[in-house]
N, C-alpha and C. Protein backbone atom coordinates (compact mmCIF):
# COMPACT_ATOMS: atom_id res chain seq x y z
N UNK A 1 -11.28 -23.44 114.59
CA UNK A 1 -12.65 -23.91 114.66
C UNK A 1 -12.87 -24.49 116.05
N UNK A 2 -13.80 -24.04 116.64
CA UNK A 2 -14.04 -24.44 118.30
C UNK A 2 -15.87 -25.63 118.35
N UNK A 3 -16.06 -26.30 116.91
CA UNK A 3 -16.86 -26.82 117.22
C UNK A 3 -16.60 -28.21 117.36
N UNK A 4 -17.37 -28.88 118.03
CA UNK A 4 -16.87 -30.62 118.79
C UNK A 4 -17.84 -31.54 118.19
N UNK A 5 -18.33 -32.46 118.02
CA UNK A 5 -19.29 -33.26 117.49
C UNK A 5 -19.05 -35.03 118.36
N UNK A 6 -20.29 -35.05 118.62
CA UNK A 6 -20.26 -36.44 119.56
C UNK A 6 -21.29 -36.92 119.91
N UNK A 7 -21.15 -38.46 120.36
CA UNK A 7 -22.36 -38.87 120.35
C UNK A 7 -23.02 -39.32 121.81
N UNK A 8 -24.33 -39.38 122.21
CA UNK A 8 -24.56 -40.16 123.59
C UNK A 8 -25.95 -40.84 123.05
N UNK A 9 -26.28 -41.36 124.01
CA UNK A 9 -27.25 -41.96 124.24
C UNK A 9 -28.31 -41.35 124.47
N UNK A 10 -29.84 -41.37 123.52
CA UNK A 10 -31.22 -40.45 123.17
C UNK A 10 -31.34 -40.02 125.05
N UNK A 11 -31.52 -40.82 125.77
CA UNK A 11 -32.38 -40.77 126.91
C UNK A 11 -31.46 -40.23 128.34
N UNK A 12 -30.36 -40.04 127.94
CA UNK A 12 -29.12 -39.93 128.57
C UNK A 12 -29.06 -38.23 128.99
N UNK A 13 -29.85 -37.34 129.61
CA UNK A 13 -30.03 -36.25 128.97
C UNK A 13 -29.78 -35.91 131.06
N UNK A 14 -29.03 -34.59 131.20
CA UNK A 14 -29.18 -34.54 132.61
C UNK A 14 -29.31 -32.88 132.36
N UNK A 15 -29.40 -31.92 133.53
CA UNK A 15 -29.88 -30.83 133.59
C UNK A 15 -28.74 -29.62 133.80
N UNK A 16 -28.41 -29.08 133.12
CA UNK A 16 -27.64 -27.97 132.70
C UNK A 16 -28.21 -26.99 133.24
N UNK A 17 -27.40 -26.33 134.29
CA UNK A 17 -28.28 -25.02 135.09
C UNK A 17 -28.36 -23.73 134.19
N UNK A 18 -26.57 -23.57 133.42
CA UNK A 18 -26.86 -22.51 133.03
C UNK A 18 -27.48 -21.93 131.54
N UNK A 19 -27.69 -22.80 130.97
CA UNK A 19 -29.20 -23.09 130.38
C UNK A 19 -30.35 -23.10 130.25
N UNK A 20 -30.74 -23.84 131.67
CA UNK A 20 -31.73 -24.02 132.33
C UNK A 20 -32.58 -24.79 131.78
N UNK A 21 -31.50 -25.98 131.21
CA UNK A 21 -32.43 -27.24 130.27
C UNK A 21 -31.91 -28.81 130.79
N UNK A 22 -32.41 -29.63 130.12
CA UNK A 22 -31.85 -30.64 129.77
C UNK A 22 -31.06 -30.92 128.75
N UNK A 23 -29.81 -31.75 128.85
CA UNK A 23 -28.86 -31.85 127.55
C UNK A 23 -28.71 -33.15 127.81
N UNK A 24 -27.89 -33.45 126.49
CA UNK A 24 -26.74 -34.95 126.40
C UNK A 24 -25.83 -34.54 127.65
N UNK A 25 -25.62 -35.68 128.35
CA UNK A 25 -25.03 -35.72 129.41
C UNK A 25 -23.10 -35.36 129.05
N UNK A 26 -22.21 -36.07 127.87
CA UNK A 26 -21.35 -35.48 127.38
C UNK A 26 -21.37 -33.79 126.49
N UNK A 27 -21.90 -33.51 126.60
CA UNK A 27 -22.65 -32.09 126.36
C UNK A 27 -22.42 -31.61 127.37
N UNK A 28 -22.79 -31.81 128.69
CA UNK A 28 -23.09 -31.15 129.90
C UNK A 28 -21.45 -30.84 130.15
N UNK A 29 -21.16 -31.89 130.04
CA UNK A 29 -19.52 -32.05 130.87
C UNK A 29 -19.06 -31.22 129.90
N UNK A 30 -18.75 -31.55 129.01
CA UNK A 30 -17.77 -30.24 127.82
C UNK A 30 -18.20 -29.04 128.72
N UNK A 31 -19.38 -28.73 127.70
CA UNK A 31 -19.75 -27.20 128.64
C UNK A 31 -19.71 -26.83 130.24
N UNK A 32 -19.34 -27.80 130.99
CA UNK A 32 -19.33 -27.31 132.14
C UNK A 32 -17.11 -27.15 132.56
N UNK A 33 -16.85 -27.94 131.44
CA UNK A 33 -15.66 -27.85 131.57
C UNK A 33 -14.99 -26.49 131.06
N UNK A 34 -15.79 -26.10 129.80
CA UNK A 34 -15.89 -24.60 129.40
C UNK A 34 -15.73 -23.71 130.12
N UNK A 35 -17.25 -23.86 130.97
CA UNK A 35 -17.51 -22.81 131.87
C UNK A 35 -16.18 -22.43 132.96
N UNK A 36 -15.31 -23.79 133.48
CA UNK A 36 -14.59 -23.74 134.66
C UNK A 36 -13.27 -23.35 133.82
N UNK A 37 -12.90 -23.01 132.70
CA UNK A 37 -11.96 -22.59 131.81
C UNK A 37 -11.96 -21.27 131.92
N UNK A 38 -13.67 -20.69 131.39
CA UNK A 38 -14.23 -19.66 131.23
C UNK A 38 -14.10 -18.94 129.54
N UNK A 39 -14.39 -20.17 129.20
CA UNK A 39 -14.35 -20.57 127.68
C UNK A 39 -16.10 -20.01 127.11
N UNK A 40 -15.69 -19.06 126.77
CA UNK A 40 -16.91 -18.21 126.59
C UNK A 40 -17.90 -19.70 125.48
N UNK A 41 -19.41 -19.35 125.63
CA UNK A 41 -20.22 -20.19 124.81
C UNK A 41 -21.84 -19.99 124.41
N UNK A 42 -21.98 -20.02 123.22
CA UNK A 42 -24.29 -19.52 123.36
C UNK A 42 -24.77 -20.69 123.37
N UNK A 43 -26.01 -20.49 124.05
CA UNK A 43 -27.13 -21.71 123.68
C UNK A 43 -27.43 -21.95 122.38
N UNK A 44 -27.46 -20.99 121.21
CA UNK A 44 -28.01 -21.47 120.26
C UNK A 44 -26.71 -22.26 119.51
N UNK A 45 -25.84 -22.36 119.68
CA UNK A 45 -24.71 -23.14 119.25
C UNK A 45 -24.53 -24.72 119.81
N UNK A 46 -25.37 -24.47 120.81
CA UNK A 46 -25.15 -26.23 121.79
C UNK A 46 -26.80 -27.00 121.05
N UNK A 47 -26.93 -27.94 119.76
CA UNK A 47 -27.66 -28.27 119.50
C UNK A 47 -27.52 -29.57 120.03
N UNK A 48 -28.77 -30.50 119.89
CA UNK A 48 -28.61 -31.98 119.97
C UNK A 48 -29.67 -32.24 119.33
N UNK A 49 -29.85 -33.55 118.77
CA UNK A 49 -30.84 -33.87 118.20
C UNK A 49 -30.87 -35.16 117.23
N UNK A 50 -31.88 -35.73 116.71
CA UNK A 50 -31.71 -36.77 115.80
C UNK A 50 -31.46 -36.42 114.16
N UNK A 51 -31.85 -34.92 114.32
CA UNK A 51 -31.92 -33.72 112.77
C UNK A 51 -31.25 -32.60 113.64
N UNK A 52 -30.09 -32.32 112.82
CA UNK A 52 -29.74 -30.69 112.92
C UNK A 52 -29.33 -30.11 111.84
N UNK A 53 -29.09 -28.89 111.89
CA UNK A 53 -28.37 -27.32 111.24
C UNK A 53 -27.10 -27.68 111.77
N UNK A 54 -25.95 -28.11 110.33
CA UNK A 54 -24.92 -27.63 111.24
C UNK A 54 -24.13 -27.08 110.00
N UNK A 55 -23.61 -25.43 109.95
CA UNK A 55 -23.58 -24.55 109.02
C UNK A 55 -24.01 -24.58 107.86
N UNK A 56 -25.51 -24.71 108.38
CA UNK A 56 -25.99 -24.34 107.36
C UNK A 56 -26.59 -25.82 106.25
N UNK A 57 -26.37 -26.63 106.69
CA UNK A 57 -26.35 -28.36 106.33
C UNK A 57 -26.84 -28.85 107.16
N UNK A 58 -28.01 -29.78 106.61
CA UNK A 58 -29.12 -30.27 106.98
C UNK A 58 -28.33 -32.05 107.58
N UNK A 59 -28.60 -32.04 108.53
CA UNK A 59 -27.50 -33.31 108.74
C UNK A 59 -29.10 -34.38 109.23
N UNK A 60 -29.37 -35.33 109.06
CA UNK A 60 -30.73 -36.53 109.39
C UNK A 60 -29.22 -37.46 110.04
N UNK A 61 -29.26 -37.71 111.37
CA UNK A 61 -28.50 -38.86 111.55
C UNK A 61 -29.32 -40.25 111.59
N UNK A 62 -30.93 -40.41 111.16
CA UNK A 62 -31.80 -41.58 111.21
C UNK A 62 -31.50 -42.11 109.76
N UNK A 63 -31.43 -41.52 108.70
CA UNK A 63 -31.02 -41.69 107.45
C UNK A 63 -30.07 -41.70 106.96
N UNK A 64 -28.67 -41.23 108.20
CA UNK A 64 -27.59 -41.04 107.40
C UNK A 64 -27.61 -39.71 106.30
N UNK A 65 -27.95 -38.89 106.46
CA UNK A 65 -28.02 -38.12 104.94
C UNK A 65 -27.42 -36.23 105.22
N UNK A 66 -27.01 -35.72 104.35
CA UNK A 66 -26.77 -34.59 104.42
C UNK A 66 -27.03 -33.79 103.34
N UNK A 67 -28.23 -32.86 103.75
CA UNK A 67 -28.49 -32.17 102.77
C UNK A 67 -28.53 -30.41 102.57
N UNK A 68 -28.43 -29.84 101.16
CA UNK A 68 -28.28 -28.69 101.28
C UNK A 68 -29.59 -28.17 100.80
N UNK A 69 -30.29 -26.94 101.79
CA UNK A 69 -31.44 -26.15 101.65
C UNK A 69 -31.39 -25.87 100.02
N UNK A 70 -32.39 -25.60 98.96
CA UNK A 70 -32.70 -25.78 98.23
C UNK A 70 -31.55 -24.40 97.40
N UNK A 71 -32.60 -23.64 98.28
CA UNK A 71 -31.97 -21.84 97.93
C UNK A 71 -30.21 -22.23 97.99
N UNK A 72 -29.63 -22.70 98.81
CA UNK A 72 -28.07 -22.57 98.32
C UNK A 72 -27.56 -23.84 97.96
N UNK A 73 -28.55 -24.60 97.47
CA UNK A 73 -27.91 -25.87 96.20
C UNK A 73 -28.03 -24.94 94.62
N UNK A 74 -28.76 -24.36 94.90
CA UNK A 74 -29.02 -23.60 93.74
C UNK A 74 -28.19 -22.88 93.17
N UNK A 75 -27.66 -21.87 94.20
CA UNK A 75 -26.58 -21.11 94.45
C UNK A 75 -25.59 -21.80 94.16
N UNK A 76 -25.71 -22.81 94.89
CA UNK A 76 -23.77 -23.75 94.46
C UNK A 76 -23.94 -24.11 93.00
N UNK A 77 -24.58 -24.32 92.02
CA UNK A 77 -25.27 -25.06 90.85
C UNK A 77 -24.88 -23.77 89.91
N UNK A 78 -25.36 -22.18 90.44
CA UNK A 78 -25.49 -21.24 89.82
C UNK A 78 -23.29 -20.82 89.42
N UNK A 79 -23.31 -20.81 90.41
CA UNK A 79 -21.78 -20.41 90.63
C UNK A 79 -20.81 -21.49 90.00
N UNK A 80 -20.65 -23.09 90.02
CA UNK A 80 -20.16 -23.98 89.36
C UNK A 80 -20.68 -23.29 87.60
N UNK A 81 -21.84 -23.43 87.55
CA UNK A 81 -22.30 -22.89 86.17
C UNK A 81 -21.30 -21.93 85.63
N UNK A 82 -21.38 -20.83 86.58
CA UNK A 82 -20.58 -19.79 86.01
C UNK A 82 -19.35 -19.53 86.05
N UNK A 83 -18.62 -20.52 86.53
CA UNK A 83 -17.42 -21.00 87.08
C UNK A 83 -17.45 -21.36 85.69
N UNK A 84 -17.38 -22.43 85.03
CA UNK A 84 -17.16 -23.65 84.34
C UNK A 84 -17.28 -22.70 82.81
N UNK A 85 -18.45 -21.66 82.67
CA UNK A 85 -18.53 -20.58 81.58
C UNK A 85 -17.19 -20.07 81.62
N UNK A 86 -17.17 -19.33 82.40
CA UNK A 86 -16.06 -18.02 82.52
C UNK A 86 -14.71 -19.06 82.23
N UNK A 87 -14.43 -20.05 82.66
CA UNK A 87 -13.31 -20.38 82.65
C UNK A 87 -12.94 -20.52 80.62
N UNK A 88 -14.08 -21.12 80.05
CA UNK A 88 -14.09 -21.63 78.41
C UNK A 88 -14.07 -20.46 77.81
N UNK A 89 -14.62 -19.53 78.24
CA UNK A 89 -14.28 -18.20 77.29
C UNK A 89 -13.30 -17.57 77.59
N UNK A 90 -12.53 -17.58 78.50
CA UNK A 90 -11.40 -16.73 79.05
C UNK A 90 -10.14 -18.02 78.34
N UNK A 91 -10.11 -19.14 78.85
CA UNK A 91 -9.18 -19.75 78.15
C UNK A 91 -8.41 -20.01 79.83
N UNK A 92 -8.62 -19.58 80.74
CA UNK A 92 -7.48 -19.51 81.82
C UNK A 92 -8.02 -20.56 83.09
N UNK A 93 -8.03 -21.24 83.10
CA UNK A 93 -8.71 -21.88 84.63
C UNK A 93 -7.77 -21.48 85.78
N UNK A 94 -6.69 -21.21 85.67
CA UNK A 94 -6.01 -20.86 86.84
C UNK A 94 -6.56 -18.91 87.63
N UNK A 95 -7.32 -18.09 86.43
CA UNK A 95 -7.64 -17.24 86.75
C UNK A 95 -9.13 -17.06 87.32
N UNK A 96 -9.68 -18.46 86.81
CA UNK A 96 -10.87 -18.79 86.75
C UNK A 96 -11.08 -18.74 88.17
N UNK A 97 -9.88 -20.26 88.83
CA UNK A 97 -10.12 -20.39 90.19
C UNK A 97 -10.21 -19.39 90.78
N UNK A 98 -9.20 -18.78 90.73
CA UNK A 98 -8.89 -17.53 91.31
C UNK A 98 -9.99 -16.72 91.91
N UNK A 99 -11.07 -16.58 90.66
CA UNK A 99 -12.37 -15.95 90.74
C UNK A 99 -13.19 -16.81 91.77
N UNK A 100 -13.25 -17.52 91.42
CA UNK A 100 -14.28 -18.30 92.49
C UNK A 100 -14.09 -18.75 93.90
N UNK A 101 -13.08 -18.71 93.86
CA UNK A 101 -12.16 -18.69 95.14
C UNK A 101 -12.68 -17.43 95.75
């Protein structure tokens, strides 16, 4: 897993050429340390923010909170469901996992 997580300061933001934006200033440095590696990297992967996406998980760092989009709480809800079925009629939870795994 090549993703990093960290924090700076809101206003702390300096200018990333190959971008061609402003970032978190520890942001800048990683990625520029990348670059001099030649540690391949996309823009849409370098987020910052007070709210992000991060796989797929709704992260609020003002609230503290982490949440999952509706459509795949549902999904996780649907699959435990049918997890938890399959296992009582089969009799096997070790084959069960297996499945859901």
């Amino acid at each position: 897993m090549d993703d990093s997580f960290g924090i700076d300061e809101e206003d702390n933001l300096v200018w990333y050429h190959r971008y061609e934006r402003h970032m978190p200033r520890n942001q800048v440095k990683l990625l520029s340390l990348w670059d001099k590696l030649g540690i391949p990297h996309q823009p849409h992967n370098q987020i910052f923010g007070l709210t992000l996406t991060i796989i797929g998980i709704y992260v609020n760092l003002n609230s503290l909170t982490f949440t999952l989009p509706k459509q795949a709480l549902d999904e996780l809800l649907q699959e435990i469901e049918d997890f938890t079925i399959w296992s009582e009629k089969k009799h096997s939870a070790l084959w069960a996992l297996q499945k859901w795994q």
